[in-house]
Structure formats: C-alpha cells, structure tokens
PDB file of N, CA and C in Angstrom:
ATOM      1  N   UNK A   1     105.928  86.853 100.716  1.00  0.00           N
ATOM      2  CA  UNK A   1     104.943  87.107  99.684  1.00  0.00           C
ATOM      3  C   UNK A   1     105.297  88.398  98.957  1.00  0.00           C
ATOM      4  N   UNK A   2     105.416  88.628  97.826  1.00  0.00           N
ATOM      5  CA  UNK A   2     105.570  89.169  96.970  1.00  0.00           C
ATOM      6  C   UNK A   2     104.317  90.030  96.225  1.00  0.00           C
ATOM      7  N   UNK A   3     104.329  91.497  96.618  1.00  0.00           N
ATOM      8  CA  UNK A   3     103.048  92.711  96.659  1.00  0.00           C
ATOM      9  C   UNK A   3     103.123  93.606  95.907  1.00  0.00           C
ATOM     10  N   UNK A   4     102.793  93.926  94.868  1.00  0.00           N
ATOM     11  CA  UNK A   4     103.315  95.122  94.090  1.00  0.00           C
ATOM     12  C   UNK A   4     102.125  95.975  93.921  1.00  0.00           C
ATOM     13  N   UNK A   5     101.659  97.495  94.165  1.00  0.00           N
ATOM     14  CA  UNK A   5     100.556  97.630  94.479  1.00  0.00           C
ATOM     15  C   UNK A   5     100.531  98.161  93.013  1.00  0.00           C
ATOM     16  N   UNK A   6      99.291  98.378  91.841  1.00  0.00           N
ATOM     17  CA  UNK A   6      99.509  98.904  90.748  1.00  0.00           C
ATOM     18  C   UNK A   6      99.956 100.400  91.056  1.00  0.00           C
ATOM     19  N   UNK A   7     100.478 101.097  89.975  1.00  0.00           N
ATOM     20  CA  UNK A   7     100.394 102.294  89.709  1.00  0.00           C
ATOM     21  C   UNK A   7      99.177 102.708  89.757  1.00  0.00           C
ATOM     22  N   UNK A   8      98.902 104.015  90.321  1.00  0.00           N
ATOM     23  CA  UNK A   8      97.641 104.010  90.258  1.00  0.00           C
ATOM     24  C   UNK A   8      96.883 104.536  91.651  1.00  0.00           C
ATOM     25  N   UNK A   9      97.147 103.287  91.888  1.00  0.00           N
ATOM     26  CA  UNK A   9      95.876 102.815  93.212  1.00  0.00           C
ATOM     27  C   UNK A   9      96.939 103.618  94.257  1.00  0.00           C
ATOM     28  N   UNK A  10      95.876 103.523  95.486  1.00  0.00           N
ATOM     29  CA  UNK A  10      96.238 104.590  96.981  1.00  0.00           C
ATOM     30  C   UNK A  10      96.337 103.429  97.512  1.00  0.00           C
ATOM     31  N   UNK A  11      96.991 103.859  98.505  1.00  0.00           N
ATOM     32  CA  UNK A  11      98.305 103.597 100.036  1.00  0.00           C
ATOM     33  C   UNK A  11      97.038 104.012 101.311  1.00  0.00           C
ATOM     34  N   UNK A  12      97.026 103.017 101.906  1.00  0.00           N
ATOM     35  CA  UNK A  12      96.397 103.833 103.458  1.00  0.00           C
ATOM     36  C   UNK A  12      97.579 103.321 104.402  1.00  0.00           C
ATOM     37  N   UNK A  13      98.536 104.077 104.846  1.00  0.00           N
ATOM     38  CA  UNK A  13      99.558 104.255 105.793  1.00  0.00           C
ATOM     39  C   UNK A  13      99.049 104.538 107.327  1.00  0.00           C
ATOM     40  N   UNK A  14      98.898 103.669 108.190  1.00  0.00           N
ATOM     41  CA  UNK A  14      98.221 103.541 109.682  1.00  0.00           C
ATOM     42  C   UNK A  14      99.439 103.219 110.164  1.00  0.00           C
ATOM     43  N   UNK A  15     100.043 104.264 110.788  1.00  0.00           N
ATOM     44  CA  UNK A  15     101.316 103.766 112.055  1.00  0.00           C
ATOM     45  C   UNK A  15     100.665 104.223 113.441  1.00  0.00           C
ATOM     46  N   UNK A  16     101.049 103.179 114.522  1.00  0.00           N
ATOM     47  CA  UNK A  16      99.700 103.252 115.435  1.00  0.00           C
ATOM     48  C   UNK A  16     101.442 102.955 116.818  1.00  0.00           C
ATOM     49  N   UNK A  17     100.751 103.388 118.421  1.00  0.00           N
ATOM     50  CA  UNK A  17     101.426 102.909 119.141  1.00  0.00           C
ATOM     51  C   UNK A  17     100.607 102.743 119.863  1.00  0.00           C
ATOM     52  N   UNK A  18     101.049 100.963 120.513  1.00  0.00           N
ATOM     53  CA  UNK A  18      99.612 100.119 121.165  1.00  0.00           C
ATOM     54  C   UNK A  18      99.878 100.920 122.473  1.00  0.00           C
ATOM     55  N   UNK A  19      98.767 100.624 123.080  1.00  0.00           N
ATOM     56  CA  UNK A  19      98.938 100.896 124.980  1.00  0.00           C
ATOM     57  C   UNK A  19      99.139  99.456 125.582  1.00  0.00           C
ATOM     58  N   UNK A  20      98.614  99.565 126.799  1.00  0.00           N
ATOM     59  CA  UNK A  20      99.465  98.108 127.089  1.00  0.00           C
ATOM     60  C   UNK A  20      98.058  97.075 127.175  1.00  0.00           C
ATOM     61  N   UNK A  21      96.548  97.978 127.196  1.00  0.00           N
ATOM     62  CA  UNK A  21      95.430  96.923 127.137  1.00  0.00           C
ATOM     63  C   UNK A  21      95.757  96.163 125.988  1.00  0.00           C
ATOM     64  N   UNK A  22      94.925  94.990 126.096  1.00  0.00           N
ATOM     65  CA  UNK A  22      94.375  93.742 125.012  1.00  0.00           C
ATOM     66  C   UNK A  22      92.997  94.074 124.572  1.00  0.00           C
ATOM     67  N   UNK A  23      92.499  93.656 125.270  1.00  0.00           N
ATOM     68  CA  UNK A  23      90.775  93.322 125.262  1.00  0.00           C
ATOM     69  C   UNK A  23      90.660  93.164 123.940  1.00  0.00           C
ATOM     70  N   UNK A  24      91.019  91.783 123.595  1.00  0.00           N
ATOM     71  CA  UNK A  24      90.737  91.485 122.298  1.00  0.00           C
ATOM     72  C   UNK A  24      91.443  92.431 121.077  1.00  0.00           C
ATOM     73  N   UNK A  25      92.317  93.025 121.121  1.00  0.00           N
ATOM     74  CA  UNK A  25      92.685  93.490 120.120  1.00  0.00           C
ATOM     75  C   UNK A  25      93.266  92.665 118.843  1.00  0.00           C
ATOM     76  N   UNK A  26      94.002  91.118 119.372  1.00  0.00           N
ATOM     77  CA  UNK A  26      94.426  90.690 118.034  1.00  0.00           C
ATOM     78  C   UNK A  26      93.405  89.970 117.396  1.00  0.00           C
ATOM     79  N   UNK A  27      92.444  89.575 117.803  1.00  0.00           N
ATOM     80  CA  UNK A  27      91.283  89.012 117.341  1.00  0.00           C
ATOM     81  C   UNK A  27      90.018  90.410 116.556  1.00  0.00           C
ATOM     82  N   UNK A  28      90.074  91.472 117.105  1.00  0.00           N
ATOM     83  CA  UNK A  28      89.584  92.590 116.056  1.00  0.00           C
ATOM     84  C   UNK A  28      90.893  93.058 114.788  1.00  0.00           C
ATOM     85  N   UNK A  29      91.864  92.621 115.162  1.00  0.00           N
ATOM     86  CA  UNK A  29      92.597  93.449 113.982  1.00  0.00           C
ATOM     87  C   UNK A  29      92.629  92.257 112.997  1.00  0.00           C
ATOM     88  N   UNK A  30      92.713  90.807 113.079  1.00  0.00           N
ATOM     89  CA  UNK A  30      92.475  89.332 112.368  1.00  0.00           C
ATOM     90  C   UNK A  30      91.010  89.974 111.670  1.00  0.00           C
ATOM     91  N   UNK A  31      90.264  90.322 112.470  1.00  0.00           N
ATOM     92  CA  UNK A  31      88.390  90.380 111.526  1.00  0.00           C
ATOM     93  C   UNK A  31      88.914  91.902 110.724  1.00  0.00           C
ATOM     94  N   UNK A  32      89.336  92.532 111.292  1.00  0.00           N
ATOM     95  CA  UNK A  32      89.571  93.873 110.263  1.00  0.00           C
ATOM     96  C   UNK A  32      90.131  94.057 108.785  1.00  0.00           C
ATOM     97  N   UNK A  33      91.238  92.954 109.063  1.00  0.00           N
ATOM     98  CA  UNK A  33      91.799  92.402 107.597  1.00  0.00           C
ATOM     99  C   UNK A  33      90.856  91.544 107.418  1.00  0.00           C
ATOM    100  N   UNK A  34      90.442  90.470 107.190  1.00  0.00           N
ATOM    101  CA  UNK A  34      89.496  89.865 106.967  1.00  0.00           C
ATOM    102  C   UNK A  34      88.178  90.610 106.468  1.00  0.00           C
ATOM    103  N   UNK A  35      87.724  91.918 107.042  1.00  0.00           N
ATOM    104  CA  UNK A  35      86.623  92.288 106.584  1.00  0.00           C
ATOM    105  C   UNK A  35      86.815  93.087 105.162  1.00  0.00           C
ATOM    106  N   UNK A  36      88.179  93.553 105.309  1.00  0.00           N
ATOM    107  CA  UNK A  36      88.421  94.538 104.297  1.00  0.00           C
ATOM    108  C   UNK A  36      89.177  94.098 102.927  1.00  0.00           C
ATOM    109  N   UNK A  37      89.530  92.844 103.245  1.00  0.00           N
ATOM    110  CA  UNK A  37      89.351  92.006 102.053  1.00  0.00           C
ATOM    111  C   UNK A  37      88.544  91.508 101.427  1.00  0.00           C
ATOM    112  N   UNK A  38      87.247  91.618 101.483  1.00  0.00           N
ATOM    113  CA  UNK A  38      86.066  91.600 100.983  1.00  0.00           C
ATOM    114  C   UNK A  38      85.087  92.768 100.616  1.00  0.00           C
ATOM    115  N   UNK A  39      85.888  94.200 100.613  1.00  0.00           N
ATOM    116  CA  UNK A  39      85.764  95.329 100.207  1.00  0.00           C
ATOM    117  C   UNK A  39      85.741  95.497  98.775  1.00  0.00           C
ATOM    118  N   UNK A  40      84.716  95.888  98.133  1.00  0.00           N
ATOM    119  CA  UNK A  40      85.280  96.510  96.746  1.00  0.00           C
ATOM    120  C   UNK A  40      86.513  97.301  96.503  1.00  0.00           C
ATOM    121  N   UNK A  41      87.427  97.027  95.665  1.00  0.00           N
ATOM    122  CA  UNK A  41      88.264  98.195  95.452  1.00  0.00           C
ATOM    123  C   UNK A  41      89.602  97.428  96.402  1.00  0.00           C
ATOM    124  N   UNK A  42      89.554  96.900  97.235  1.00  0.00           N
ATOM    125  CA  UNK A  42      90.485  96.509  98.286  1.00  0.00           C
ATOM    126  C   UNK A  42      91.724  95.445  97.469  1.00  0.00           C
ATOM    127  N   UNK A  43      93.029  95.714  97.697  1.00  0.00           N
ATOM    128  CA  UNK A  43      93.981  95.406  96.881  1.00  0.00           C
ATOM    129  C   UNK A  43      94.484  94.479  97.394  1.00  0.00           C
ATOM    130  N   UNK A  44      94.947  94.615  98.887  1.00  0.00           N
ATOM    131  CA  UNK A  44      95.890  94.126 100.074  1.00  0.00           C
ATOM    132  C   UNK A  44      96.355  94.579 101.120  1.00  0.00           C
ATOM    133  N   UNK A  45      97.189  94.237 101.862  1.00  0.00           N
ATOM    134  CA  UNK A  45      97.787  94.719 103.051  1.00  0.00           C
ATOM    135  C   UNK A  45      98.915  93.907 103.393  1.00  0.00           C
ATOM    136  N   UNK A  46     100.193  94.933 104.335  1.00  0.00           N
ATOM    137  CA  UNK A  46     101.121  94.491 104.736  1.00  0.00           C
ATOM    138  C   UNK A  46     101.144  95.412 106.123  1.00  0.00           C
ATOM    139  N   UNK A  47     101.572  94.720 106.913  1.00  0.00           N
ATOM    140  CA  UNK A  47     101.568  94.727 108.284  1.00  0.00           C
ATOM    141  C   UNK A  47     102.864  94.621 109.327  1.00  0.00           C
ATOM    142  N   UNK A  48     103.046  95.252 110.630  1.00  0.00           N
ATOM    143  CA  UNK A  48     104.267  94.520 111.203  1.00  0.00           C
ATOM    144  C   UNK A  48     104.127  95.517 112.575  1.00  0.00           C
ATOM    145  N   UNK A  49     104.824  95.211 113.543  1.00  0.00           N
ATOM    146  CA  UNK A  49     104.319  95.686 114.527  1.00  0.00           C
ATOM    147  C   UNK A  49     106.100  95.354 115.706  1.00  0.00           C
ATOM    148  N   UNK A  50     106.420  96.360 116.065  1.00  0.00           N
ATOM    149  CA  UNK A  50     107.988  95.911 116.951  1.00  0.00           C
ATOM    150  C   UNK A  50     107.200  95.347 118.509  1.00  0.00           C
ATOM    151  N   UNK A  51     108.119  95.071 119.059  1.00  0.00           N
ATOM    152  CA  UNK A  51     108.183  94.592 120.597  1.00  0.00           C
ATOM    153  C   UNK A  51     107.949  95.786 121.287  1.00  0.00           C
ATOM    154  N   UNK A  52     107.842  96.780 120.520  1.00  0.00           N
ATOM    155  CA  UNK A  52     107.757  98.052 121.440  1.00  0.00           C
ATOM    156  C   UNK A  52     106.558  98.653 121.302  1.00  0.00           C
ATOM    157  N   UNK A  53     105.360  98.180 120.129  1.00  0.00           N
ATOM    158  CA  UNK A  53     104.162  98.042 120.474  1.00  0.00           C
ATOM    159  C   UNK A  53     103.838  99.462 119.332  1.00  0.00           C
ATOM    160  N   UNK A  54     105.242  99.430 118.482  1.00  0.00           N
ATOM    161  CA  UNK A  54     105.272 100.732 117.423  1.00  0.00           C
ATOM    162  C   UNK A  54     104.640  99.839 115.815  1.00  0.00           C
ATOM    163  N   UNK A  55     103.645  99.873 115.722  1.00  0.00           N
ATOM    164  CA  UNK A  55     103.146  99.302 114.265  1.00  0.00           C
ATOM    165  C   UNK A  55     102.938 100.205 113.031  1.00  0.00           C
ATOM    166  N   UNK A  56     102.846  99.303 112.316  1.00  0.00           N
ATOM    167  CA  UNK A  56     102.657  99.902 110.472  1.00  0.00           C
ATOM    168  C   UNK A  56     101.835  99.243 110.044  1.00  0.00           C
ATOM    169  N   UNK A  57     100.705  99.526 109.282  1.00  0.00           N
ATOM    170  CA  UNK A  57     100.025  98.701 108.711  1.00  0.00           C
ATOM    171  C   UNK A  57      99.656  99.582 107.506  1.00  0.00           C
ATOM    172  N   UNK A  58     100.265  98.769 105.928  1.00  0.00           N
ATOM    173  CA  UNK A  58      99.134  99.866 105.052  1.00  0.00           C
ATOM    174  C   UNK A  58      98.484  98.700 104.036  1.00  0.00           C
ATOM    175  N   UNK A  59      97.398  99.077 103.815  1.00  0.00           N
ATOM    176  CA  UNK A  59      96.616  98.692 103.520  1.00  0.00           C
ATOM    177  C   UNK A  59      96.158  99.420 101.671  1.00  0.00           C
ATOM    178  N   UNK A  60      96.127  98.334 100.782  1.00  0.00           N
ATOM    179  CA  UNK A  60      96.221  99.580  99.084  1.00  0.00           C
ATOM    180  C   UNK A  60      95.150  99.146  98.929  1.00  0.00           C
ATOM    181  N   UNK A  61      94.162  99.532  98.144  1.00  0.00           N
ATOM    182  CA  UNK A  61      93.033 100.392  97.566  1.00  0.00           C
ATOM    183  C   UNK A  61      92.956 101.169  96.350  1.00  0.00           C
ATOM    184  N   UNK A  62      92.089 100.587  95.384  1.00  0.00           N
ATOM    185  CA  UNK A  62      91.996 101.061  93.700  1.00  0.00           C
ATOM    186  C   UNK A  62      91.595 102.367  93.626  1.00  0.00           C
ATOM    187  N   UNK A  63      90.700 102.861  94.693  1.00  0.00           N
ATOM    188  CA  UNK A  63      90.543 104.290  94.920  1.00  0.00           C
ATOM    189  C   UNK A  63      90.246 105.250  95.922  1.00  0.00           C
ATOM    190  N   UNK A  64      90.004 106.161  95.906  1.00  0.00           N
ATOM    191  CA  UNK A  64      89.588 107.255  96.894  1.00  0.00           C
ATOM    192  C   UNK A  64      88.418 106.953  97.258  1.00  0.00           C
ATOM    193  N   UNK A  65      87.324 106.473  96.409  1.00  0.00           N
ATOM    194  CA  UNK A  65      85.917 105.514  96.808  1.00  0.00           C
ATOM    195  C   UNK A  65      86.010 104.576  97.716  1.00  0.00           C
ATOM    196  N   UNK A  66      86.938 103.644  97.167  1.00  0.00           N
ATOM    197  CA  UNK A  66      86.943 102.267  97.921  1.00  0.00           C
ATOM    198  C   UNK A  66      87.406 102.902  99.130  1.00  0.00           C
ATOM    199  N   UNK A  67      88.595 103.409  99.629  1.00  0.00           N
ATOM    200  CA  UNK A  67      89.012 103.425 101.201  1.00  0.00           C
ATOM    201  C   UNK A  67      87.988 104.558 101.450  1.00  0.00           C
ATOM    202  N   UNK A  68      87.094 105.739 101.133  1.00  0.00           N
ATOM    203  CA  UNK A  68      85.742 106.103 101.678  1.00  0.00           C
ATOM    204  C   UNK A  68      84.657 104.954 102.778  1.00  0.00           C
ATOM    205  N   UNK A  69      84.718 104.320 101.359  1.00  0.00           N
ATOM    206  CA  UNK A  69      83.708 102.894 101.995  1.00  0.00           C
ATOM    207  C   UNK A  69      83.898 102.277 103.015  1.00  0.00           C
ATOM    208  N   UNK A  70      85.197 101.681 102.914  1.00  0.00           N
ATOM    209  CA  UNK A  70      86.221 100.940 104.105  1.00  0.00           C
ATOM    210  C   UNK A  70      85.709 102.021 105.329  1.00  0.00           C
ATOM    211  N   UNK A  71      86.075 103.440 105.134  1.00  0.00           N
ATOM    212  CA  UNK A  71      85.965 104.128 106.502  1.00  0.00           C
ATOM    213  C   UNK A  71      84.775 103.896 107.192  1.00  0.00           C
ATOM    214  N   UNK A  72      83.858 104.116 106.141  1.00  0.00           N
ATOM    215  CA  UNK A  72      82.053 103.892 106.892  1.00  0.00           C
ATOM    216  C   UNK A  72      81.714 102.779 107.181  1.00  0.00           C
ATOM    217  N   UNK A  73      82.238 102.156 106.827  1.00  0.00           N
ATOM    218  CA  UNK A  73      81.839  99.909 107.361  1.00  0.00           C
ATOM    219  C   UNK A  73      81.792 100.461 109.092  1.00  0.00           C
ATOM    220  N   UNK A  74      80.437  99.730 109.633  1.00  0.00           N
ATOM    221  CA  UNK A  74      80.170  99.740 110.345  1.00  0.00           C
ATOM    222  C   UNK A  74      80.832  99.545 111.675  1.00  0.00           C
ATOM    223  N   UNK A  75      81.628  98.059 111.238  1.00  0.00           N
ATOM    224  CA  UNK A  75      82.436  97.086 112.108  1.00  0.00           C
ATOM    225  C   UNK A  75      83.769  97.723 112.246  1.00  0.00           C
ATOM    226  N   UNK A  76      84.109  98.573 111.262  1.00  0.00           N
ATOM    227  CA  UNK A  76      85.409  99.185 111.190  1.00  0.00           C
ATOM    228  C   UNK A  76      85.059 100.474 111.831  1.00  0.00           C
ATOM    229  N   UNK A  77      84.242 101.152 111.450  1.00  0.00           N
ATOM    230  CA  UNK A  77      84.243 102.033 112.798  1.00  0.00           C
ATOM    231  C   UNK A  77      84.070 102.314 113.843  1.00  0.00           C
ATOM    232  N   UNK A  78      83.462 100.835 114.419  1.00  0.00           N
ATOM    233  CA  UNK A  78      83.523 100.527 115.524  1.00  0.00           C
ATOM    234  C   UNK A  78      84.564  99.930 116.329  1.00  0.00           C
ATOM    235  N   UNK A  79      85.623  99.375 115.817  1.00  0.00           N
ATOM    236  CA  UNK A  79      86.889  98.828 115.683  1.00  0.00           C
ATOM    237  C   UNK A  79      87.776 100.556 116.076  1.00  0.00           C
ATOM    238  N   UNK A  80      87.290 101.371 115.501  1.00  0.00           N
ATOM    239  CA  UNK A  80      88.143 102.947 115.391  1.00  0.00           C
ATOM    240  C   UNK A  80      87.903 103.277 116.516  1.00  0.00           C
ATOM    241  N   UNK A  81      86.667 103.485 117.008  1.00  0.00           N
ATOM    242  CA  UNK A  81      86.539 103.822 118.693  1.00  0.00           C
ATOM    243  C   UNK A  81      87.149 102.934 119.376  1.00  0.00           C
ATOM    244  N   UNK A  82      86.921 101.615 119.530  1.00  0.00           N
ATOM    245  CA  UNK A  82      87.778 100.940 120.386  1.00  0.00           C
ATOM    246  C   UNK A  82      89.099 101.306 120.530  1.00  0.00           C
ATOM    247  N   UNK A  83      89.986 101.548 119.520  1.00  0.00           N
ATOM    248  CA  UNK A  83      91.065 101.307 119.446  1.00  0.00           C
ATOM    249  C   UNK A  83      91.211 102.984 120.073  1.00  0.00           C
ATOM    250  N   UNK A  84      90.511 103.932 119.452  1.00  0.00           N
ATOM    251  CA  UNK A  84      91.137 104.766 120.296  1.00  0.00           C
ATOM    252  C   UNK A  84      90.877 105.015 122.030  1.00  0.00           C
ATOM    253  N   UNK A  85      89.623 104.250 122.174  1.00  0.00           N
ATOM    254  CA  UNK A  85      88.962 104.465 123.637  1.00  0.00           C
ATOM    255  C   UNK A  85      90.658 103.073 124.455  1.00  0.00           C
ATOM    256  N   UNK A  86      90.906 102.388 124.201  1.00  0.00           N
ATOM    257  CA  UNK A  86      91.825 100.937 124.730  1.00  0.00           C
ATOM    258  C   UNK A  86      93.107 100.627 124.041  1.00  0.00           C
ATOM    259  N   UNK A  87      93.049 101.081 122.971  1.00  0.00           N
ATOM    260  CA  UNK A  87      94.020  99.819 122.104  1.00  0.00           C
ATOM    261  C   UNK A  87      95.511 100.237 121.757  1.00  0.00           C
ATOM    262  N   UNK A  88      95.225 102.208 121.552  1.00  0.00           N
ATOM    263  CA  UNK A  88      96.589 102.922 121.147  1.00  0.00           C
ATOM    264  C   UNK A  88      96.619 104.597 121.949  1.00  0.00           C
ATOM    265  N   UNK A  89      98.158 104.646 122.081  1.00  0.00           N
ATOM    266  CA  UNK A  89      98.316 105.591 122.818  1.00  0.00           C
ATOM    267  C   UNK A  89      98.331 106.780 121.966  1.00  0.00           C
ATOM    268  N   UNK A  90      99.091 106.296 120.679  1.00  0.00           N
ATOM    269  CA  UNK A  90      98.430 107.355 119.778  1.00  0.00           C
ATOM    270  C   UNK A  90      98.456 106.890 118.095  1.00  0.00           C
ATOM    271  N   UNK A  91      98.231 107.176 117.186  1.00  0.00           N
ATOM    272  CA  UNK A  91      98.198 106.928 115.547  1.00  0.00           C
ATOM    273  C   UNK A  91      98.365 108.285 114.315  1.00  0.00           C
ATOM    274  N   UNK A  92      98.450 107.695 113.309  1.00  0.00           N
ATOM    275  CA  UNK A  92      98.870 108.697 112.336  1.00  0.00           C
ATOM    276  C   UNK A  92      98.484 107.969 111.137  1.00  0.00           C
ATOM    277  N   UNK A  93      97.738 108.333 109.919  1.00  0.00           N
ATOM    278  CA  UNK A  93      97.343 107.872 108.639  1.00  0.00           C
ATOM    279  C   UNK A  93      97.750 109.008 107.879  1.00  0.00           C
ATOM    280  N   UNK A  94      98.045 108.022 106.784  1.00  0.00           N
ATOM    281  CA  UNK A  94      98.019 109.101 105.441  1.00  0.00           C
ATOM    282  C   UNK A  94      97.729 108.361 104.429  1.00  0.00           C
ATOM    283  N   UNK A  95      96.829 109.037 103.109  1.00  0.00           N
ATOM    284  CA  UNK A  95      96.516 107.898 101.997  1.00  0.00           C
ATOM    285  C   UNK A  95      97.207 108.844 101.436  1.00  0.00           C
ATOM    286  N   UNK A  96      98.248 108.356 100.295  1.00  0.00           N
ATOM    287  CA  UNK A  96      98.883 108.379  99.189  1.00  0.00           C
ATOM    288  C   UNK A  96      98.613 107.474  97.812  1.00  0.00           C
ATOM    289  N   UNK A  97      99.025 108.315  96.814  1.00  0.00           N
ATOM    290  CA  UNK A  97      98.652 107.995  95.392  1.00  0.00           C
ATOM    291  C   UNK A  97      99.769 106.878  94.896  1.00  0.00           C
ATOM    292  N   UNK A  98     100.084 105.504  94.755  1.00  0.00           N
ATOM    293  CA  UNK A  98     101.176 104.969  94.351  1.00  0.00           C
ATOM    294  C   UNK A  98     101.785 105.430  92.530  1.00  0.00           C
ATOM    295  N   UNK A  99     102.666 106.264  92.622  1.00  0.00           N
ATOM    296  CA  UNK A  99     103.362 107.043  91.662  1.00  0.00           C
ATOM    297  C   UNK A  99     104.306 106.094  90.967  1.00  0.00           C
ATOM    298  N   UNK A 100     104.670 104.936  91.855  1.00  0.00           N
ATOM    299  CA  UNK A 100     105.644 104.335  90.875  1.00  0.00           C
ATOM    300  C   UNK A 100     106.289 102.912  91.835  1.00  0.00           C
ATOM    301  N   UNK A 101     106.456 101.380  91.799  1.00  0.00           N
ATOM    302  CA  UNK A 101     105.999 100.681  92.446  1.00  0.00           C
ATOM    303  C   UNK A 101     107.078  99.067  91.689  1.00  0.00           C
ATOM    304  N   UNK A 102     108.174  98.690  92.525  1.00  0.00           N
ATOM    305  CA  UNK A 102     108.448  97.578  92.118  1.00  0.00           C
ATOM    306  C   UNK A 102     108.869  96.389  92.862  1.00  0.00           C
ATOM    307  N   UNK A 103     109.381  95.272  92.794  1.00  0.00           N
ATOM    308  CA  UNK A 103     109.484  94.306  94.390  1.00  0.00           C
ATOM    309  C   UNK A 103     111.099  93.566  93.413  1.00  0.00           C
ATOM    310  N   UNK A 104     111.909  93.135  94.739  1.00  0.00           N
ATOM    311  CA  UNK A 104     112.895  92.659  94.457  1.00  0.00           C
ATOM    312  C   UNK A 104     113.061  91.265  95.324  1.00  0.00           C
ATOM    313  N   UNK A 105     113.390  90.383  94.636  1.00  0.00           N
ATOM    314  CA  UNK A 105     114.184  89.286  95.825  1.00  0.00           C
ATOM    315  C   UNK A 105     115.358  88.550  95.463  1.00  0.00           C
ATOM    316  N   UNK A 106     116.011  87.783  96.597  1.00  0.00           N
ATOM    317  CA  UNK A 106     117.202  87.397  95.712  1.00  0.00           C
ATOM    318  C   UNK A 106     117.303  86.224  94.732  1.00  0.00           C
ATOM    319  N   UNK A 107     115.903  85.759  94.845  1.00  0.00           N
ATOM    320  CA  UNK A 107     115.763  84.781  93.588  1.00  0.00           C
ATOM    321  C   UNK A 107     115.957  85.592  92.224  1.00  0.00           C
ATOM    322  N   UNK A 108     115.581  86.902  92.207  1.00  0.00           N
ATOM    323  CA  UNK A 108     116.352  87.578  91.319  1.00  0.00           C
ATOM    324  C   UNK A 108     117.240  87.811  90.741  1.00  0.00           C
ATOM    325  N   UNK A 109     118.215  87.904  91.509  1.00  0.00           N
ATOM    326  CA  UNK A 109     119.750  88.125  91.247  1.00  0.00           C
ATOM    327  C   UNK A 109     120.238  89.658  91.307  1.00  0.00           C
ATOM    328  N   UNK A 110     121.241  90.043  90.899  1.00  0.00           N
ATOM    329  CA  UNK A 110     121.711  91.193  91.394  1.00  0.00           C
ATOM    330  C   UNK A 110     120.765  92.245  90.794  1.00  0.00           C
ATOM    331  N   UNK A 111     120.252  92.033  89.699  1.00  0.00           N
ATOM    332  CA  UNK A 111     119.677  93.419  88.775  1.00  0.00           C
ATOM    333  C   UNK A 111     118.684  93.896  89.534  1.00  0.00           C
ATOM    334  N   UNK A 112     118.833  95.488  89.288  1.00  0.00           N
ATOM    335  CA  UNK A 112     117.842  96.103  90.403  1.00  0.00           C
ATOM    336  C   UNK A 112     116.620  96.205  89.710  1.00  0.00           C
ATOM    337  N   UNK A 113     115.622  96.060  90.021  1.00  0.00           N
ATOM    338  CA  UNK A 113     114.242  96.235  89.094  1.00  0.00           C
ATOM    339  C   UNK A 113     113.815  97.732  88.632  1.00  0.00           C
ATOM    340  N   UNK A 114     114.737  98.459  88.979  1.00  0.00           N
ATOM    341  CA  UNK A 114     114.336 100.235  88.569  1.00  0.00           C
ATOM    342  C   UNK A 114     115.407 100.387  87.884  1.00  0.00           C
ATOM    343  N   UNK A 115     116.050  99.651  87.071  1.00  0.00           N
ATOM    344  CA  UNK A 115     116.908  99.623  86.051  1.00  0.00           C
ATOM    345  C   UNK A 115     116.328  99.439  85.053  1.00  0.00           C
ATOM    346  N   UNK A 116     116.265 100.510  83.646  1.00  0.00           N
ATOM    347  CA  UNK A 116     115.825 100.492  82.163  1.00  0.00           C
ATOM    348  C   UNK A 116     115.955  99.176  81.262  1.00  0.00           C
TER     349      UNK A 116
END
C-alpha cells in the first residue's frame, strides 16, 4: 500500500520493545488502530515489528490537536498503562512535522520521485 503523508501534517513515531507477556496484546493493538482511525484529524498508520519483539509504529495526524485528542481517548490510555504495566520493556515517541514527503515503487521505473 502506497502512503504519502501530506506536507504538513505530524508523524507520531512509537518504537516500543515487547516483553515476553501477551495478555491480549495483539487484540488491544488491532482495537487501537481501529479506534484511531475514527479520530478526527487521523491520517494513517504503518507498522512492523522484528522477531525480536523491536517495533515501529507511526501513526500521521493533520495536527498537534488531533494526536492531543488521540492521547486523552479513554481506551487509549488505558491501552498506555497496560502496555507499560505488561506489554513493553521499554518505548520511545516522537511527533514530528512532515517537511517534505514522497513514495516510490518499481511500477515506476527508474526515476527517482525527488527529481525536478
């Protein structure tokens, strides 16, 4: 799938490292996307996670409002304790401003898309 976030809009960058509990974690992180796609302001998300339990997830957002909101959702901050009380040994966020933003594939062909 093919994501291009506008210029513009913010980045929420969540790199997380799981512990070795479950207790439902892939079934809260399925409702988490799910909830936050029904967020005002909410753009998308891309996701991925190694065998070693080292994940990325960022998630774009039209503004500094919208991922505010996202933070206070009830279900999501309840989702935040869990995860830190069970789910990860440790995490790191950062929201960033997307400054400049393009996607390539090889149905394309050779031309690079940050070419004039």
């Amino acid at each position: 799938m093919k994501f291009t976030p506008p210029v513009g809009s913010y980045a929420v960058i969540f790199t997380s490292q799981r512990s070795d509990a479950d207790a439902g974690y892939g079934a809260t992180a399925e409702r988490m996307v799910e909830l936050a796609a029904r967020q005002p302001g909410y753009l998308g998300v891309r996701s991925s996670r190694g065998e070693d339990g080292l994940g990325i997830t960022v998630s774009y957002w039209q503004s500094l409002d919208a991922i505010a909101a996202w933070r206070k959702d009830l279900e999501h901050r309840a989702a935040r304790e869990q995860g830190r009380a069970q789910w990860y040994r440790h995490y790191e966020l950062q929201v960033v401003r997307v400054e400049r933003a393009y996607a390539w594939q090889s149905a394309d062909g050779a031309l690079d898309p940050a070419s004039p």
